[in-house]
C-alpha atoms as a PDB file:
ATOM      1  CA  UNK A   1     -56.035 -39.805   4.413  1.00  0.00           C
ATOM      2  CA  UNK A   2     -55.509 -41.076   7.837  1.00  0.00           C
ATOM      3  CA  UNK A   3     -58.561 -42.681   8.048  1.00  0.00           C
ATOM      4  CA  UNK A   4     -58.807 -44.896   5.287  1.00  0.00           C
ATOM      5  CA  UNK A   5     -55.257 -46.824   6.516  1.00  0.00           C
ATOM      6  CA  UNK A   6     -56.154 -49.712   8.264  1.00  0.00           C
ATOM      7  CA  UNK A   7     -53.606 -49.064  10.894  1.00  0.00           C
ATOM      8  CA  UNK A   8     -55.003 -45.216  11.228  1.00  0.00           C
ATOM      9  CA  UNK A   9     -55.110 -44.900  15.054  1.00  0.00           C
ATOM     10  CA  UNK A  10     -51.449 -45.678  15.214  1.00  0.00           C
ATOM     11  CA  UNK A  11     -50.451 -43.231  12.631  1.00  0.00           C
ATOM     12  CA  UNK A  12     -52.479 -40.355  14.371  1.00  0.00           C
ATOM     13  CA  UNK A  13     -50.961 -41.304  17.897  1.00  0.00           C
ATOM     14  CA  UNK A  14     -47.035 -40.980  15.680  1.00  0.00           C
ATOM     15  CA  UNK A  15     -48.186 -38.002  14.309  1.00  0.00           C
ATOM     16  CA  UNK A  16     -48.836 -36.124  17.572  1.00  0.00           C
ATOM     17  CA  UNK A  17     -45.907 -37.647  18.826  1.00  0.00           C
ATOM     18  CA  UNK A  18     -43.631 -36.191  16.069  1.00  0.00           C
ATOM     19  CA  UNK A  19     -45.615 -32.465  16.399  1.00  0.00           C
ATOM     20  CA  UNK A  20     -45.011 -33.083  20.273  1.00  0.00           C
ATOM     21  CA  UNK A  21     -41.439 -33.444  19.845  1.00  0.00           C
ATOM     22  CA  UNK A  22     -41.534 -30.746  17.124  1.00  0.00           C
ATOM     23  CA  UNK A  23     -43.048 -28.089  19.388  1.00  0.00           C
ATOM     24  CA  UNK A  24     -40.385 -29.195  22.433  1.00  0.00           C
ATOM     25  CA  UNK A  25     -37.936 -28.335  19.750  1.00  0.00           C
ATOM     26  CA  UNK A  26     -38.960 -25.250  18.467  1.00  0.00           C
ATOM     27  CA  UNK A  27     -39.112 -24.255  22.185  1.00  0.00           C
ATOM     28  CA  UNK A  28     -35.630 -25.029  22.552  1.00  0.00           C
ATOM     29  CA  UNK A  29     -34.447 -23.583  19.047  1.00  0.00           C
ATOM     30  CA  UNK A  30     -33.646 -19.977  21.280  1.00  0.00           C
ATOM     31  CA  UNK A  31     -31.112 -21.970  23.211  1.00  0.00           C
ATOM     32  CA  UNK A  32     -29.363 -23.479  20.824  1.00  0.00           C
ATOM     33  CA  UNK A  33     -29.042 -20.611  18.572  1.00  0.00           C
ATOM     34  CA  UNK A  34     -27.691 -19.049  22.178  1.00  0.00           C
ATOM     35  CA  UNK A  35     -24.929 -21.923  23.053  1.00  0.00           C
ATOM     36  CA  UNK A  36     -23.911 -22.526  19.265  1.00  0.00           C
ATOM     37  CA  UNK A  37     -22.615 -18.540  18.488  1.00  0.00           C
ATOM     38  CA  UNK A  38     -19.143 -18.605  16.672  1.00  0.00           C
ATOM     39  CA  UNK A  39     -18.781 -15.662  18.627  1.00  0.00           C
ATOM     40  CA  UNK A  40     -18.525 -17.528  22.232  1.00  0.00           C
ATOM     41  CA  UNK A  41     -15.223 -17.286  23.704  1.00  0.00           C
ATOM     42  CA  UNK A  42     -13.853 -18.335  27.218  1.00  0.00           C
ATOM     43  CA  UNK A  43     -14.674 -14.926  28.591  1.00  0.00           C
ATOM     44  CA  UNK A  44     -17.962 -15.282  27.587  1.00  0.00           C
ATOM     45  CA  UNK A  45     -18.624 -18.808  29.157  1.00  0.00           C
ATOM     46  CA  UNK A  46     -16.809 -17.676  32.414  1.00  0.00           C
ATOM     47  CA  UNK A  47     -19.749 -14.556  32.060  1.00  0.00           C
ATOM     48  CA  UNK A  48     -22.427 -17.800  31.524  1.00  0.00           C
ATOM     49  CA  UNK A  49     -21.642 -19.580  34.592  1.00  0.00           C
ATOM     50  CA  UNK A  50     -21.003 -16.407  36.609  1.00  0.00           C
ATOM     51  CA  UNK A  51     -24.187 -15.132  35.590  1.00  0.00           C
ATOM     52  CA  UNK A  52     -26.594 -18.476  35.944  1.00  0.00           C
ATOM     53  CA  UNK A  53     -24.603 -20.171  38.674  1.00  0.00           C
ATOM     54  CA  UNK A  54     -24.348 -22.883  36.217  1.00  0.00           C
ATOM     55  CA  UNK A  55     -21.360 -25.159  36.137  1.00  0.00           C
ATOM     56  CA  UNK A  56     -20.628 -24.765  32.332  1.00  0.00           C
ATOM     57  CA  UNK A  57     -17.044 -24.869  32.610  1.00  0.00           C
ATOM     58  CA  UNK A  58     -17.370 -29.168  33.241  1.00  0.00           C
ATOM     59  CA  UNK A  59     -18.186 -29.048  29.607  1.00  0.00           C
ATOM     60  CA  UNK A  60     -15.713 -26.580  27.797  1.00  0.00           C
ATOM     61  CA  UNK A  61     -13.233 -29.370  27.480  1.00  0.00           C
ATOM     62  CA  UNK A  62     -15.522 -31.674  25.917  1.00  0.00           C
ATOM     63  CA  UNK A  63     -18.164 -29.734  24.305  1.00  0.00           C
ATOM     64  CA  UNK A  64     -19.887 -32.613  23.015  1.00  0.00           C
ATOM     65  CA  UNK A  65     -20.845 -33.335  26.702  1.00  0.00           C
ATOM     66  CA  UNK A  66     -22.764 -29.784  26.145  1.00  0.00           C
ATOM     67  CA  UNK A  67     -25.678 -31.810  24.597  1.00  0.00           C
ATOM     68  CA  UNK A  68     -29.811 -30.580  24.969  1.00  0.00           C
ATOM     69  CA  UNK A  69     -29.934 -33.583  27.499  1.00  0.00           C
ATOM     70  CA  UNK A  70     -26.967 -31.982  29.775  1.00  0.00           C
ATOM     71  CA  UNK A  71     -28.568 -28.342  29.124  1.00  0.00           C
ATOM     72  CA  UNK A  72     -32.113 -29.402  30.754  1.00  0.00           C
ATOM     73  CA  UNK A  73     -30.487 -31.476  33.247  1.00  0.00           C
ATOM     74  CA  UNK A  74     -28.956 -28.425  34.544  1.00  0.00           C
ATOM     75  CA  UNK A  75     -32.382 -26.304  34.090  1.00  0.00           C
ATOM     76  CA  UNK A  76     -30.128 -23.961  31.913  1.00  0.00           C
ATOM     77  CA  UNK A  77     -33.949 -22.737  30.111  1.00  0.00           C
ATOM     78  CA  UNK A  78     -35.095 -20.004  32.828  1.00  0.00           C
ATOM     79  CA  UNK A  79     -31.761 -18.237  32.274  1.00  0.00           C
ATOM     80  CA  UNK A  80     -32.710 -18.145  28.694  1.00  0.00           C
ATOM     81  CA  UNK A  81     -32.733 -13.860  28.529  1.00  0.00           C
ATOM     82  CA  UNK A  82     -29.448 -13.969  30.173  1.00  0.00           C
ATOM     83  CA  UNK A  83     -28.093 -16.220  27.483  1.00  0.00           C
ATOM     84  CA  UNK A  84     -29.591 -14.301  24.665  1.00  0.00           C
ATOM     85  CA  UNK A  85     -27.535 -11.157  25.869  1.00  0.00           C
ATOM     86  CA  UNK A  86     -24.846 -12.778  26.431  1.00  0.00           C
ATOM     87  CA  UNK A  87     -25.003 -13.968  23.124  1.00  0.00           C
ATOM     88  CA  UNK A  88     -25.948 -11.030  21.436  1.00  0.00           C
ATOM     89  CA  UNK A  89     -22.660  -9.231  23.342  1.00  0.00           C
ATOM     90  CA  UNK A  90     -20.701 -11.914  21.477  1.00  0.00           C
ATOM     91  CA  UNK A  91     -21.670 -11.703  18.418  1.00  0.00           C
ATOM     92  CA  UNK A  92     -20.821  -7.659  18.232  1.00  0.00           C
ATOM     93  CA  UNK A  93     -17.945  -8.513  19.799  1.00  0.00           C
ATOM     94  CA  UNK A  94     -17.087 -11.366  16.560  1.00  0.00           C
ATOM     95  CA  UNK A  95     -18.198  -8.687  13.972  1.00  0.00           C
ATOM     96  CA  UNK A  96     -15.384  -6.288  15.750  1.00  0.00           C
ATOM     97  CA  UNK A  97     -13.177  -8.894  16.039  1.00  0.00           C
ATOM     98  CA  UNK A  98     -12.918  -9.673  12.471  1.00  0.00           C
ATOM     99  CA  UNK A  99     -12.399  -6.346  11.309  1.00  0.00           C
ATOM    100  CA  UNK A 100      -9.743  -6.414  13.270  1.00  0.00           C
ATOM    101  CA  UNK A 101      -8.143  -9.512  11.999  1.00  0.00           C
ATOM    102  CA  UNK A 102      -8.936  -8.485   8.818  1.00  0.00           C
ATOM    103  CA  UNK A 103      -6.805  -5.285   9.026  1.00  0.00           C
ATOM    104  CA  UNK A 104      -3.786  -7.524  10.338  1.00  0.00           C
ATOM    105  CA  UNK A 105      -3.757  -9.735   7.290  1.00  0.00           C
ATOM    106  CA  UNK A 106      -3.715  -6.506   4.847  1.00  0.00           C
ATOM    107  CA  UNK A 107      -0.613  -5.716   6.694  1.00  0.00           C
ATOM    108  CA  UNK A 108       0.894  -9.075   6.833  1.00  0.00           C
ATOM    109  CA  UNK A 109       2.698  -8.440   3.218  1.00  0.00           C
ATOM    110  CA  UNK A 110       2.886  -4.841   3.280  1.00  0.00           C
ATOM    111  CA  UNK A 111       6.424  -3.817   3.040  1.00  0.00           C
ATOM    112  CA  UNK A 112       8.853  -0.391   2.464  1.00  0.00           C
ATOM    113  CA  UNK A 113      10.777  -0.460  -1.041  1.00  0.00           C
ATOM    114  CA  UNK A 114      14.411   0.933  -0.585  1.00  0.00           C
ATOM    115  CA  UNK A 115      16.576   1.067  -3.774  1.00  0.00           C
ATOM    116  CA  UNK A 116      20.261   1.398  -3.868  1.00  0.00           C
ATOM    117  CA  UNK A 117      21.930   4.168  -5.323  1.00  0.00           C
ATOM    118  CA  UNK A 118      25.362   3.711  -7.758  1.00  0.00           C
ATOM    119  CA  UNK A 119      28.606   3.946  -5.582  1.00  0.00           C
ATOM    120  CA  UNK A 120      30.007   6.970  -5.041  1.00  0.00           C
ATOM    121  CA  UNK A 121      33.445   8.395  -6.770  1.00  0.00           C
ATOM    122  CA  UNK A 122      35.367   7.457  -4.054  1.00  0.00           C
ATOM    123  CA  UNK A 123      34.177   3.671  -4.717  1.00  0.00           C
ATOM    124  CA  UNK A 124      31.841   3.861  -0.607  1.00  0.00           C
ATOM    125  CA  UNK A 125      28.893   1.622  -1.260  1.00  0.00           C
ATOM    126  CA  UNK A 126      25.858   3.762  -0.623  1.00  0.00           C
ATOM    127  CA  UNK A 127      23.295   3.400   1.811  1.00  0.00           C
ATOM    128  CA  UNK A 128      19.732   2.111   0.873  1.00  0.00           C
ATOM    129  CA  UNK A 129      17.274   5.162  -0.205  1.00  0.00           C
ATOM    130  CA  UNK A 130      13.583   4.765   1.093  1.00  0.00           C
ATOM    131  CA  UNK A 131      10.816   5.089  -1.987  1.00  0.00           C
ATOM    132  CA  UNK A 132       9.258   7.860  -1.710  1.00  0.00           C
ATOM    133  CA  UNK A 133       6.532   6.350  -3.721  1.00  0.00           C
ATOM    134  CA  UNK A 134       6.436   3.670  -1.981  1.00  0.00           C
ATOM    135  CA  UNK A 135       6.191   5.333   1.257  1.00  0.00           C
ATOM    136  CA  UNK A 136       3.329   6.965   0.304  1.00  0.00           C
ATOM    137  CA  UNK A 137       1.156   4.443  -0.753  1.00  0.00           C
ATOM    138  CA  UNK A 138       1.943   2.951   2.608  1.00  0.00           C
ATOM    139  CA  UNK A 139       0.934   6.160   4.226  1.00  0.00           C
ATOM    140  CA  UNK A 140      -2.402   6.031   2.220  1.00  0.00           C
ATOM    141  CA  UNK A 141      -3.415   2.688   4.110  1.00  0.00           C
ATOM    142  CA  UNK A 142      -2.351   3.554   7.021  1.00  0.00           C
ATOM    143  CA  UNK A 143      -4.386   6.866   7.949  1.00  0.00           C
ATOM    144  CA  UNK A 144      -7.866   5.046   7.325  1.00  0.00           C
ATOM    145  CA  UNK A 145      -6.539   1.914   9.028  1.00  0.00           C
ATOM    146  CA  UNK A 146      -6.000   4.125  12.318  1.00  0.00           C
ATOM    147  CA  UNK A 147      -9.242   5.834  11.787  1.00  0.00           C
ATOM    148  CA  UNK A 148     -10.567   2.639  11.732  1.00  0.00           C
ATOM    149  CA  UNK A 149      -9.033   1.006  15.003  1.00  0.00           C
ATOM    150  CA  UNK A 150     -10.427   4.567  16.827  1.00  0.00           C
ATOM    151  CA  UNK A 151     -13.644   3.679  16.008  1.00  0.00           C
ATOM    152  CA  UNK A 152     -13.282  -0.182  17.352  1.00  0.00           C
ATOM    153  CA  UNK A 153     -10.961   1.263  20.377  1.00  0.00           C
ATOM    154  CA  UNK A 154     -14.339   3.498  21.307  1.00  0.00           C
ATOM    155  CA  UNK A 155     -17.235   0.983  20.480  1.00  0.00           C
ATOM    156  CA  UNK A 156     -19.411   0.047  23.171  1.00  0.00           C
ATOM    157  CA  UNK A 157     -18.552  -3.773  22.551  1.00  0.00           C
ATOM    158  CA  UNK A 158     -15.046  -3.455  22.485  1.00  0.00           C
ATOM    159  CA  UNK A 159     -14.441  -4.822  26.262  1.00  0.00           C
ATOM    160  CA  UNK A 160     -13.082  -8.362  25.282  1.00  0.00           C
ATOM    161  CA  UNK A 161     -10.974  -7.193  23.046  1.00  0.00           C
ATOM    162  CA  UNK A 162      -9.703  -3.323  24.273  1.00  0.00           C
ATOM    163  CA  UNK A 163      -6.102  -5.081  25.047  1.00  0.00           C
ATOM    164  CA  UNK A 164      -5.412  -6.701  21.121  1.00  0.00           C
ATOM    165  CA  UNK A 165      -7.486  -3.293  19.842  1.00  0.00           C
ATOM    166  CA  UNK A 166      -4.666  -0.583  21.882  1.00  0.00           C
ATOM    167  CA  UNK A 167      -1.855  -3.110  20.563  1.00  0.00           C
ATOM    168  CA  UNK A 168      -2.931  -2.697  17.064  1.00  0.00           C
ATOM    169  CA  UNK A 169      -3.410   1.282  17.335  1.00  0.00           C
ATOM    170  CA  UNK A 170      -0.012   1.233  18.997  1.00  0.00           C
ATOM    171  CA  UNK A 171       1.406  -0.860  16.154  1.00  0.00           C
ATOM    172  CA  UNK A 172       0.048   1.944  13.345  1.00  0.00           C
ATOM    173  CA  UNK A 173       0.876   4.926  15.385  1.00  0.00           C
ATOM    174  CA  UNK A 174       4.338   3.030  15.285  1.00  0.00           C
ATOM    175  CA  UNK A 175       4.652   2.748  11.459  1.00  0.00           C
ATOM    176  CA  UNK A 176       3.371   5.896  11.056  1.00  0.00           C
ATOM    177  CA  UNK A 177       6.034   7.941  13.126  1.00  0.00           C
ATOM    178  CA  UNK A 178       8.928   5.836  11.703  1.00  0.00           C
ATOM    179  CA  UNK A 179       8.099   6.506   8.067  1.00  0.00           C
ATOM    180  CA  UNK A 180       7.999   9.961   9.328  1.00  0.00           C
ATOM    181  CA  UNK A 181      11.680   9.906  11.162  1.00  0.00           C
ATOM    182  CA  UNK A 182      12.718   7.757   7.795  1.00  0.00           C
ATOM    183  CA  UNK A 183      11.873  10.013   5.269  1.00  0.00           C
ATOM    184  CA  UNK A 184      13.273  13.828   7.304  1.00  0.00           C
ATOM    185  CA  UNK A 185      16.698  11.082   8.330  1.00  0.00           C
ATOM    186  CA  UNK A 186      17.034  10.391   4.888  1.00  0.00           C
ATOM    187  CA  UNK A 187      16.308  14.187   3.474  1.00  0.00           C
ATOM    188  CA  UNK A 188      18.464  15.704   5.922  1.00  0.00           C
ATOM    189  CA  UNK A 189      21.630  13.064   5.618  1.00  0.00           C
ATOM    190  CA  UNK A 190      21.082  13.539   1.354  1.00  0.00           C
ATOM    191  CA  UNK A 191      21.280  17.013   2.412  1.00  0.00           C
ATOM    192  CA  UNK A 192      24.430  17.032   4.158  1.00  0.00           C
ATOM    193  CA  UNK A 193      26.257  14.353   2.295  1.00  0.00           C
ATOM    194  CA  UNK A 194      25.929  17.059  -1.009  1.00  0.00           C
ATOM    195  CA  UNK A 195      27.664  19.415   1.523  1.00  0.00           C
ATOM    196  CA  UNK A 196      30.090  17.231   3.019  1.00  0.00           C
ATOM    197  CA  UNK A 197      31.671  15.951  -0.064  1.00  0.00           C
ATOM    198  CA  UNK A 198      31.490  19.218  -1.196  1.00  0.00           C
ATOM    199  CA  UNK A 199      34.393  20.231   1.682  1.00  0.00           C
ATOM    200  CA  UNK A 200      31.968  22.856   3.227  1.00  0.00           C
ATOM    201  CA  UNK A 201      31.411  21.188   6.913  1.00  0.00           C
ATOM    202  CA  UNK A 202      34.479  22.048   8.019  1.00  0.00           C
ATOM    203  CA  UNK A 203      34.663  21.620  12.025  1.00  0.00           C
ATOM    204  CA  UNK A 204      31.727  19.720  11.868  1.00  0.00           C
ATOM    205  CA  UNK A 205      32.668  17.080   9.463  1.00  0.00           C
ATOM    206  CA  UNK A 206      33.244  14.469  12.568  1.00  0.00           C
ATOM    207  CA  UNK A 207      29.824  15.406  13.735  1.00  0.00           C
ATOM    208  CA  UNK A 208      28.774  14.014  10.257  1.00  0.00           C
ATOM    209  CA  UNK A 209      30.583  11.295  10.128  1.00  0.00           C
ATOM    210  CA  UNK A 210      29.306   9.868  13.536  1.00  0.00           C
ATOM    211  CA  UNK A 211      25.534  10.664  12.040  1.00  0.00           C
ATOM    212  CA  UNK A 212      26.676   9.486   8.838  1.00  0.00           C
ATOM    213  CA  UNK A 213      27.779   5.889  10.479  1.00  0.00           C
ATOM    214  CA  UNK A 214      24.115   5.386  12.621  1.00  0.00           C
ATOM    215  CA  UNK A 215      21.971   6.259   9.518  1.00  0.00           C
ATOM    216  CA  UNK A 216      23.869   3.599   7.342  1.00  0.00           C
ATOM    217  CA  UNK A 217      23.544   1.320   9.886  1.00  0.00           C
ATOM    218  CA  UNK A 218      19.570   1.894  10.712  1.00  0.00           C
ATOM    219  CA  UNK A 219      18.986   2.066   6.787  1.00  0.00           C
ATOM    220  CA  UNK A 220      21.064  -1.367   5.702  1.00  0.00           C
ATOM    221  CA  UNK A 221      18.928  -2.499   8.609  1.00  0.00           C
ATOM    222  CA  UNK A 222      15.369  -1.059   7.594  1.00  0.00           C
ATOM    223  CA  UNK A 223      15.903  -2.607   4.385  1.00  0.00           C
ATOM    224  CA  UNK A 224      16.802  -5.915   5.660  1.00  0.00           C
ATOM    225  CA  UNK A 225      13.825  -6.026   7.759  1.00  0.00           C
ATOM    226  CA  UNK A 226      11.603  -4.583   4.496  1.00  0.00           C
ATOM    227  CA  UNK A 227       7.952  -5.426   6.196  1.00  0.00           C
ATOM    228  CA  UNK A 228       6.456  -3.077   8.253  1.00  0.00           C
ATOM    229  CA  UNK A 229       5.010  -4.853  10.896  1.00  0.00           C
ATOM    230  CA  UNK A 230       8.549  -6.465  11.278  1.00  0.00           C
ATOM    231  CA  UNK A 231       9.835  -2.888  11.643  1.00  0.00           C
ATOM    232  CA  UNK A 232       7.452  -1.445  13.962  1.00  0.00           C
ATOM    233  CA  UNK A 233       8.222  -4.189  16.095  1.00  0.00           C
END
């Protein structure tokens, strides 16, 4: 086809030059893949320039700077394996990391139900009453939700995130032992309020009173609060 253009010397000579700069491309694909990973954070760049002796950090500001011009310039190419790892590290490290995140955003509306009983005879507005129901089904997400976090707290590629990944096992661990303290508080003060209005306390009726006072208090409170993560603190 080439040959029978009149100008067919010229379009062979643009044609190499376009598979020229095709081939220095696909040479330079690796790199790019490298240096555009989602996964990249400042650690990782601070690991780059460590690693290379490469003054990457002049372009974090201003990544457009970081263009293929500015990479040969500074003969970033021969460090092309270290990149790759690098890389590679950050991208297990993103898969982690949003497993993570999305954990936090199932909790974000998760929330205890309390209802409030009728008054009593004596006309004493009654505390708030935990759902037992409800509790439960909060209980059912939380025990995979920890098994989960074990398993990113003891993956190989948890490094740059260990610190957010012991928060957010701290956080269940939390939730679970106050639903716990909730639910035997509340059993045992139902418990003794059927006794103590009974008249059957006796010397101990002060005792129950005291109790009686911090439980209303921590339940109005618990129910006020009503998300988890806002009561786990």
């Amino acid at each position: 086809v080439l040959a029978a253009m009149p100008d067919a010397p010229q379009a062979a000579r643009l044609l190499e030059v376009l598979r020229a700069k095709e081939k220095d491309f696909m040479t330079l694909l690796p790199l790019i893949r490298c240096l555009r990973n989602p996964g990249l954070r400042e650690r990782h760049w601070a690991e780059i320039s460590r690693r290379t002796g490469l003054a990457f950090h002049n372009h974090r500001k201003d990544m457009e700077t970081l263009t293929l011009s500015a990479l040969l310039q500074m003969k970033v190419f021969p460090h092309l394996r270290t990149l790759q790892e690098i890389s590679e590290k950050a991208s297990e490290e993103l898969a982690l990391e949003k497993v993570l995140t999305r954990m936090q955003m199932e909790w974000r509306n998760v929330s205890l139900e309390f209802v409030r009983p009728p008054s009593s005879g004596g006309g004493a507005t009654e505390p708030p009453l935990l759902d037992l129901a409800a509790a439960e089904n909060v209980t059912a997400l939380l025990e995979p939700h920890i098994t989960r976090t074990h398993y990113l707290k003891t993956s190989q590629n948890v490094r740059g995130l260990e610190s957010e990944v012991l928060k957010w096992e701290l956080k269940l661990l939390t939730i679970r032992d106050i639903l716990t303290e909730v639910v035997e508080c509340q059993h045992g003060w139902l418990s003794l309020t059927a006794v103590f209005r009974q008249g059957r306390l006796g010397q101990q009726d002060q005792r129950f009173l005291a109790a009686d006072k911090q439980w209303r208090k921590t339940a109005e409170g618990l129910a006020k609060a009503k998300l988890v993560l806002t009561i786990a603190g």
